[in-house]
PDB file of N, CA and C in Angstrom:
ATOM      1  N   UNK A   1     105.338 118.230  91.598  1.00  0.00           N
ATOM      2  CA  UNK A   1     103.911 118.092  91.475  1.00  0.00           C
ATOM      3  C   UNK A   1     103.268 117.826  92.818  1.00  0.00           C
ATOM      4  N   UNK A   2     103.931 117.132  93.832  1.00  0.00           N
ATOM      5  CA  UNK A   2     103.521 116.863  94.754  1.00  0.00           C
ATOM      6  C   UNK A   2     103.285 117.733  95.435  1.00  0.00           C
ATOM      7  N   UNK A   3     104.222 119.127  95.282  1.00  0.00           N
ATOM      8  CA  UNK A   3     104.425 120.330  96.602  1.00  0.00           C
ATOM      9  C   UNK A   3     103.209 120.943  96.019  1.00  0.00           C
ATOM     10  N   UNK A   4     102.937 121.194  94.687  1.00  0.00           N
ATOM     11  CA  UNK A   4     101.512 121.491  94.799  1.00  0.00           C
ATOM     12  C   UNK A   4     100.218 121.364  95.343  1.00  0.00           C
ATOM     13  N   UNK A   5     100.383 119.803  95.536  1.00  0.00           N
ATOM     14  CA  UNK A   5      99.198 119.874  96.118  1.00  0.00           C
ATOM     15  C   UNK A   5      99.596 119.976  97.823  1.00  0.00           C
ATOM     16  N   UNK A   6     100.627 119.347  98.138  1.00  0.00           N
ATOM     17  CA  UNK A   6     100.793 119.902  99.527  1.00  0.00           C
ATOM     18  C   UNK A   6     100.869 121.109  99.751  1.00  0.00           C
ATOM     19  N   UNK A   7     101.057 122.150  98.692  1.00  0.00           N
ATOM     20  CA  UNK A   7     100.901 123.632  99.488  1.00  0.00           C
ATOM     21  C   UNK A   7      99.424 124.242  99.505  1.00  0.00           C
ATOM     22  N   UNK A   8      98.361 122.981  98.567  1.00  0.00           N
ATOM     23  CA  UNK A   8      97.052 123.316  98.487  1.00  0.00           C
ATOM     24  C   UNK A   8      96.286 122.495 100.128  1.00  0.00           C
ATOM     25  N   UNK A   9      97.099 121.789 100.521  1.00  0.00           N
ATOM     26  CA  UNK A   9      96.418 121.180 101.832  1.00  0.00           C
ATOM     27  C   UNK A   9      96.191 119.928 101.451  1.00  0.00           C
ATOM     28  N   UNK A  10      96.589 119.392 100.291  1.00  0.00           N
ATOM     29  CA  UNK A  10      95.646 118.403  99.737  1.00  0.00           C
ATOM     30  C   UNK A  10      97.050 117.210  99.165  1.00  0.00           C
ATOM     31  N   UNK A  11      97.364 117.045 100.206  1.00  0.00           N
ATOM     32  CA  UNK A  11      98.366 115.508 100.491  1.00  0.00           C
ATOM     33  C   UNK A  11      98.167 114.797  99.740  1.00  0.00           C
ATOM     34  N   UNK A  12      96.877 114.153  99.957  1.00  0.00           N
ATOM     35  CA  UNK A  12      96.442 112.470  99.395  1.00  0.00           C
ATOM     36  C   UNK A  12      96.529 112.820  97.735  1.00  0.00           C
ATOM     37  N   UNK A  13      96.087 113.849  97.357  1.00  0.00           N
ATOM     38  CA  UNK A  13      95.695 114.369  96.138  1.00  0.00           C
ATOM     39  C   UNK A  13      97.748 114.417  95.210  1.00  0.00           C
ATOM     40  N   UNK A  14      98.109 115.472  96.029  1.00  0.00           N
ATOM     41  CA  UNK A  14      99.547 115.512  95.656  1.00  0.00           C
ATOM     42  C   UNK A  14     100.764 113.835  95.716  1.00  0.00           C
ATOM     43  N   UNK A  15     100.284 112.723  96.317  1.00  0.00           N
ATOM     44  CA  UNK A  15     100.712 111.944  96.268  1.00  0.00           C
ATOM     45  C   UNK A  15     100.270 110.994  95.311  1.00  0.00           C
ATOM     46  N   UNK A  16      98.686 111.029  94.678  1.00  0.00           N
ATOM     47  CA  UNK A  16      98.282 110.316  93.577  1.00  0.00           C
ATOM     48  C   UNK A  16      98.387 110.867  92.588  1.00  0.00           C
ATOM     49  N   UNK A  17      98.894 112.343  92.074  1.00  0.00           N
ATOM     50  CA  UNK A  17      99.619 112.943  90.875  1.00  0.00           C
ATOM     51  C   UNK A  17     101.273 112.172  91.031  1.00  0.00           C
ATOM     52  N   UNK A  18     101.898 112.367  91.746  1.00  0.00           N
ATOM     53  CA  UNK A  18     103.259 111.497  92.090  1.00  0.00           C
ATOM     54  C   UNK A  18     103.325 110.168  91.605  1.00  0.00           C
ATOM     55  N   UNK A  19     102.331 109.302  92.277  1.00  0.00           N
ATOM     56  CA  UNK A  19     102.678 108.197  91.494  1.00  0.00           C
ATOM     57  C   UNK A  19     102.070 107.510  90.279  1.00  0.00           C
ATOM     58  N   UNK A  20     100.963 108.608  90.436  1.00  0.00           N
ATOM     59  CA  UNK A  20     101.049 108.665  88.323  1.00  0.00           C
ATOM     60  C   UNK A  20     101.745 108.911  87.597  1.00  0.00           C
ATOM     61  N   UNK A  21     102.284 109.745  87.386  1.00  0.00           N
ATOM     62  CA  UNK A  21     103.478 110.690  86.911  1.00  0.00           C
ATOM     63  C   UNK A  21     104.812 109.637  86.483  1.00  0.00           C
ATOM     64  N   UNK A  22     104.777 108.881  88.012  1.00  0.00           N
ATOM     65  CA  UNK A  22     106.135 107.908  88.217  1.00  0.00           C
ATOM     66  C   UNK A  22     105.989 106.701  87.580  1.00  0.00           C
ATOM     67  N   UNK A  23     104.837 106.312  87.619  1.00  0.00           N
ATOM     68  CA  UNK A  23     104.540 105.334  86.484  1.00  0.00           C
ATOM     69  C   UNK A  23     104.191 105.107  85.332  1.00  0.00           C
ATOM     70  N   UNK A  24     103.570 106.379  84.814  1.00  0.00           N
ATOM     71  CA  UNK A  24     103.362 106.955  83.393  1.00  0.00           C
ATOM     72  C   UNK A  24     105.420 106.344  83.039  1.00  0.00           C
ATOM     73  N   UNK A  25     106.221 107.214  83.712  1.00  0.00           N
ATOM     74  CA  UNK A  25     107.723 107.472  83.430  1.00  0.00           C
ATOM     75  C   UNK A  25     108.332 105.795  83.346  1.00  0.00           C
ATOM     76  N   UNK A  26     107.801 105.084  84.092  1.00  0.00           N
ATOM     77  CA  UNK A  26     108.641 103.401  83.874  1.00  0.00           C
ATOM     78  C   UNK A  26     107.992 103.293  82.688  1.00  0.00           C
ATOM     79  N   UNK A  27     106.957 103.047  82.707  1.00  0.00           N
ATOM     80  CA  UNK A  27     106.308 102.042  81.452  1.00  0.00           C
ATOM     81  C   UNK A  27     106.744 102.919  79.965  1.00  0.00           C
ATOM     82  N   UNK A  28     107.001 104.016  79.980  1.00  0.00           N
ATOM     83  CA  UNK A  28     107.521 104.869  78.687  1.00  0.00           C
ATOM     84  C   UNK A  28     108.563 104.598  78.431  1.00  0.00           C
ATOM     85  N   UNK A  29     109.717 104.584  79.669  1.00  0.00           N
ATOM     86  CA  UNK A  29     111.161 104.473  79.697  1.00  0.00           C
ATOM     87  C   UNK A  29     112.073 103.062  80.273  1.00  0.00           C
ATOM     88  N   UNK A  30     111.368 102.243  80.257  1.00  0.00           N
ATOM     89  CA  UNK A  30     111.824 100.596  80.982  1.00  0.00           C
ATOM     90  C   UNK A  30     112.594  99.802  80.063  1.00  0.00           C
ATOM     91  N   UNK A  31     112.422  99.968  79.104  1.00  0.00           N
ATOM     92  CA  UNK A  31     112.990  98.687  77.947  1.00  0.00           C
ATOM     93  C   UNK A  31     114.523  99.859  77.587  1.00  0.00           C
ATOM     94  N   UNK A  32     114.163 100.941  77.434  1.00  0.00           N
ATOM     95  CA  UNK A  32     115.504 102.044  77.356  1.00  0.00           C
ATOM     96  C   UNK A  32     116.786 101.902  78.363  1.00  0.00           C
ATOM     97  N   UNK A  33     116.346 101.752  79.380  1.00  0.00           N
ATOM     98  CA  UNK A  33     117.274 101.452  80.635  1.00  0.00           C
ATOM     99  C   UNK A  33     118.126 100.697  80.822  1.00  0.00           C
ATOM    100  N   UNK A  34     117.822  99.366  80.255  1.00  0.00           N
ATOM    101  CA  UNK A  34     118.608  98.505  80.817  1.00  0.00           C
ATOM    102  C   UNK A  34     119.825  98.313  80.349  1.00  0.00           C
ATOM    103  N   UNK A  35     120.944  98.466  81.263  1.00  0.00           N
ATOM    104  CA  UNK A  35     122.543  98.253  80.953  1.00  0.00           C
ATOM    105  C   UNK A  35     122.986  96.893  79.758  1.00  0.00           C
ATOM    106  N   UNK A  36     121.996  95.899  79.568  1.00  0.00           N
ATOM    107  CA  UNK A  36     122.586  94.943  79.386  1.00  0.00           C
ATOM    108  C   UNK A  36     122.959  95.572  77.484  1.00  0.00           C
ATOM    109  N   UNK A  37     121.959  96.639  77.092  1.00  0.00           N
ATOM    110  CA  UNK A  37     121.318  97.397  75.935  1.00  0.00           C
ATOM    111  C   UNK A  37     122.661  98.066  75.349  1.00  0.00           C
ATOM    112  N   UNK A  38     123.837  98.410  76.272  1.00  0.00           N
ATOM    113  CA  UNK A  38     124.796  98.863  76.302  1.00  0.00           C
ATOM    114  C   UNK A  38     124.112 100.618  76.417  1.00  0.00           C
ATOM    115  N   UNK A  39     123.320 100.457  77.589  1.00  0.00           N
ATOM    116  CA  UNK A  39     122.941 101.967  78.201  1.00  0.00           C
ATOM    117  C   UNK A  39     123.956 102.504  79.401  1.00  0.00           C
ATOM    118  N   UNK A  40     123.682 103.275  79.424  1.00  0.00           N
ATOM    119  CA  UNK A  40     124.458 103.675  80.995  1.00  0.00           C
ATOM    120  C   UNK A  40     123.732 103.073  81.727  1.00  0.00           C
ATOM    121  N   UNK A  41     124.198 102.920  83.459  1.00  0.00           N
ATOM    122  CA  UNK A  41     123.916 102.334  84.557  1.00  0.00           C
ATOM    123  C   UNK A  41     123.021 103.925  85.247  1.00  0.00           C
ATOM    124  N   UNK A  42     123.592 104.594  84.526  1.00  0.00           N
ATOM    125  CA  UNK A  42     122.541 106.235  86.098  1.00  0.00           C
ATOM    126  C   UNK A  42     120.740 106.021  85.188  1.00  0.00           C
ATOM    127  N   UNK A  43     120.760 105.521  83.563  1.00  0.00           N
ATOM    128  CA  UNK A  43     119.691 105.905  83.244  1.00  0.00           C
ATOM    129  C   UNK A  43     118.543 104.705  84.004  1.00  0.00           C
ATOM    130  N   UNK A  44     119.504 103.780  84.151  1.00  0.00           N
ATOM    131  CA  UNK A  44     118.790 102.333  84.624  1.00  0.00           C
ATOM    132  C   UNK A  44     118.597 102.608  86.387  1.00  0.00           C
ATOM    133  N   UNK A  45     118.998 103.460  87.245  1.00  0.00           N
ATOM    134  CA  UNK A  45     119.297 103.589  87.946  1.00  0.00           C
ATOM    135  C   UNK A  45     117.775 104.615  88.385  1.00  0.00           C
ATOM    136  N   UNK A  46     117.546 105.672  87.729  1.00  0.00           N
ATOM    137  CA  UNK A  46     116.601 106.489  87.308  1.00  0.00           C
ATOM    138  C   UNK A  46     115.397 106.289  87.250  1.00  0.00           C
ATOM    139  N   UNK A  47     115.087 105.252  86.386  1.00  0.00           N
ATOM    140  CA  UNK A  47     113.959 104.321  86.047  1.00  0.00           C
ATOM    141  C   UNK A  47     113.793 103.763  86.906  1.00  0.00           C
ATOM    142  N   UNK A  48     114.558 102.755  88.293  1.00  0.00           N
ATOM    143  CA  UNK A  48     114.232 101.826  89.148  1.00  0.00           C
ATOM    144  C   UNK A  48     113.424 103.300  90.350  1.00  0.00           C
ATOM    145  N   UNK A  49     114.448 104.347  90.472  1.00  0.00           N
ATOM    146  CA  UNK A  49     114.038 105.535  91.108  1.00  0.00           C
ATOM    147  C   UNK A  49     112.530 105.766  91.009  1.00  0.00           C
ATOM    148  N   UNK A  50     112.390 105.709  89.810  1.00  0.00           N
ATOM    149  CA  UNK A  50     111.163 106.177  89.001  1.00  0.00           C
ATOM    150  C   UNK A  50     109.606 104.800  89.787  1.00  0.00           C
ATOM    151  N   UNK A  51     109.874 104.307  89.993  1.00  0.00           N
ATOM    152  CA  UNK A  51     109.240 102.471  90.039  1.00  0.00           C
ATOM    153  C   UNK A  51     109.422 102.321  91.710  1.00  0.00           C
ATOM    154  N   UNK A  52     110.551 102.893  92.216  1.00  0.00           N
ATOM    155  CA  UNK A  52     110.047 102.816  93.494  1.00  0.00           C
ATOM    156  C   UNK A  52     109.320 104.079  94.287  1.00  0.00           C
ATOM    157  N   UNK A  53     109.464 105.569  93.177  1.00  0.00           N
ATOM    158  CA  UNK A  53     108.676 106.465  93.826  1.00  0.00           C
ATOM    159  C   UNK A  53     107.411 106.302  93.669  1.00  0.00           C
ATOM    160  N   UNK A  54     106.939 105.944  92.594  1.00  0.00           N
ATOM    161  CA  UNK A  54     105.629 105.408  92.092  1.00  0.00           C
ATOM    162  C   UNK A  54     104.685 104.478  93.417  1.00  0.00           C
ATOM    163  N   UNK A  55     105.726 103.326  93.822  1.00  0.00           N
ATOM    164  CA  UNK A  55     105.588 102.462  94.941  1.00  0.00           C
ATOM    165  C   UNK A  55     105.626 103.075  96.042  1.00  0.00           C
ATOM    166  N   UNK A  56     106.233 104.103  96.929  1.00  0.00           N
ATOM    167  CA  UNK A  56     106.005 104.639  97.822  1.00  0.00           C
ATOM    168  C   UNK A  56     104.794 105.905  98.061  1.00  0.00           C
ATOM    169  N   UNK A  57     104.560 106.498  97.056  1.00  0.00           N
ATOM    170  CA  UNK A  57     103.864 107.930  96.729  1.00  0.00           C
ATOM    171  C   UNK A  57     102.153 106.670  96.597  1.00  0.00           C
ATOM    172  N   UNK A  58     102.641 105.588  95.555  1.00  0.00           N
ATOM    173  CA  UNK A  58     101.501 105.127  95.325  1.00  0.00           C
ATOM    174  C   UNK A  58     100.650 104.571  97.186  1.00  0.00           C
ATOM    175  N   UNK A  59     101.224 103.413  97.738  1.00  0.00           N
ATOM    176  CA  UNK A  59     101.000 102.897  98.611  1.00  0.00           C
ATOM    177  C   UNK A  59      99.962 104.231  99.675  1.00  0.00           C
ATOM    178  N   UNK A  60     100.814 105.374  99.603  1.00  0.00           N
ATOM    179  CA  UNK A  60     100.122 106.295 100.529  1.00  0.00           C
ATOM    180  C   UNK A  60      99.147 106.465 100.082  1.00  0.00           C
ATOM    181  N   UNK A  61      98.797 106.544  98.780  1.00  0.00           N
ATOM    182  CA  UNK A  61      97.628 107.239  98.236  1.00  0.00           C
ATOM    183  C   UNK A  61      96.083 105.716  98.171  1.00  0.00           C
ATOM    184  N   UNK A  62      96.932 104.985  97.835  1.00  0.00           N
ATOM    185  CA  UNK A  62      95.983 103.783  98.137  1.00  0.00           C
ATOM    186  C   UNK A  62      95.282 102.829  99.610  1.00  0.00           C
ATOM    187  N   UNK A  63      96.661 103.284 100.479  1.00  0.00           N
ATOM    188  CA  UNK A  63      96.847 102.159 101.306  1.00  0.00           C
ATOM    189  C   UNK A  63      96.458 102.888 103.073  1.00  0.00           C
ATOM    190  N   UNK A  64      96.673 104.580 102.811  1.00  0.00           N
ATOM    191  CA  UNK A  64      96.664 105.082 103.683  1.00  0.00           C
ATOM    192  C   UNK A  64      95.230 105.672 104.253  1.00  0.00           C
ATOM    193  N   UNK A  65      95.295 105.898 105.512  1.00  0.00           N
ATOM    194  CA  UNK A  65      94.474 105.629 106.350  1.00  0.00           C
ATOM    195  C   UNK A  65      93.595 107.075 106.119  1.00  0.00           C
ATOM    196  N   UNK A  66      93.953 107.945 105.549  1.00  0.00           N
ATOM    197  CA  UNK A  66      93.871 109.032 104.668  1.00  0.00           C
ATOM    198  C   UNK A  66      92.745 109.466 103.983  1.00  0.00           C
ATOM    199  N   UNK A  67      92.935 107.951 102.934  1.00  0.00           N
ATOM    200  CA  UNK A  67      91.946 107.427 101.885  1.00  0.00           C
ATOM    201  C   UNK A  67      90.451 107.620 102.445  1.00  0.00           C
ATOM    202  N   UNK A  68      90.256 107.859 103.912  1.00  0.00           N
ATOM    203  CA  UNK A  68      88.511 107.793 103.783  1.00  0.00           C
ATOM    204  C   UNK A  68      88.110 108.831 104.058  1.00  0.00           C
ATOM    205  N   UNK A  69      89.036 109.959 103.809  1.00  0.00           N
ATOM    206  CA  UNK A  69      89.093 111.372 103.507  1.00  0.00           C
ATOM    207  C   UNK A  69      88.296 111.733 102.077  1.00  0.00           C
ATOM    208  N   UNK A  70      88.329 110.843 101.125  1.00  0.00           N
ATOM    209  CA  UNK A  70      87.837 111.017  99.711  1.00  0.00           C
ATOM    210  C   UNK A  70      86.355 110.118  99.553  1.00  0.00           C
ATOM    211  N   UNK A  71      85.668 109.464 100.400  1.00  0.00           N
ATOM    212  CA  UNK A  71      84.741 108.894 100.577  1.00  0.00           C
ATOM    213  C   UNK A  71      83.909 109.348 101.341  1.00  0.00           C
ATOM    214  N   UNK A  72      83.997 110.448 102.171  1.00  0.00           N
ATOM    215  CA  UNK A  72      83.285 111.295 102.293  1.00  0.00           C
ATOM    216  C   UNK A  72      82.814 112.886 101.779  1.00  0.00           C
ATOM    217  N   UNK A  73      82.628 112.828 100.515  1.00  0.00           N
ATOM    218  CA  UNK A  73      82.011 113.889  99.603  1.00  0.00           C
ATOM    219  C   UNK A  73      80.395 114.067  99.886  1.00  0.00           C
TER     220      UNK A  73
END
């Protein structure tokens, strides 16, 4: 989802579909994960994946210097 919008030029845009996406995916799939559940360890593994792409994809889209790219419309 992301290369979409990076092949549209539009970064900031392709990184706040990303960590929507990634966090839509924890909060659906979080209580499923956990090993203690007698789950596997890759699905729990997945989900943390999921929670820190969210956290990295998110941070850019919030935090980056980027952002006053969309405040000028």
């Amino acid at each position: 989802m992301e290369r979409y919008g990076t092949a549209l030029g539009d970064s900031l845009n392709g990184a706040g579909i990303t960590a929507a996406w990634s966090g839509a995916y924890y909060l659906v799939n979080w209580r499923r994960a956990f090993p203690a559940r007698g789950r596997s360890f890759t699905s729990f593994l997945v989900v943390q994946f999921a929670l820190f792409n969210g956290f990295v994809y998110g941070s850019y889209y919030f935090l980056d210097a980027d952002t006053a790219r969309r405040s000028q419309v």
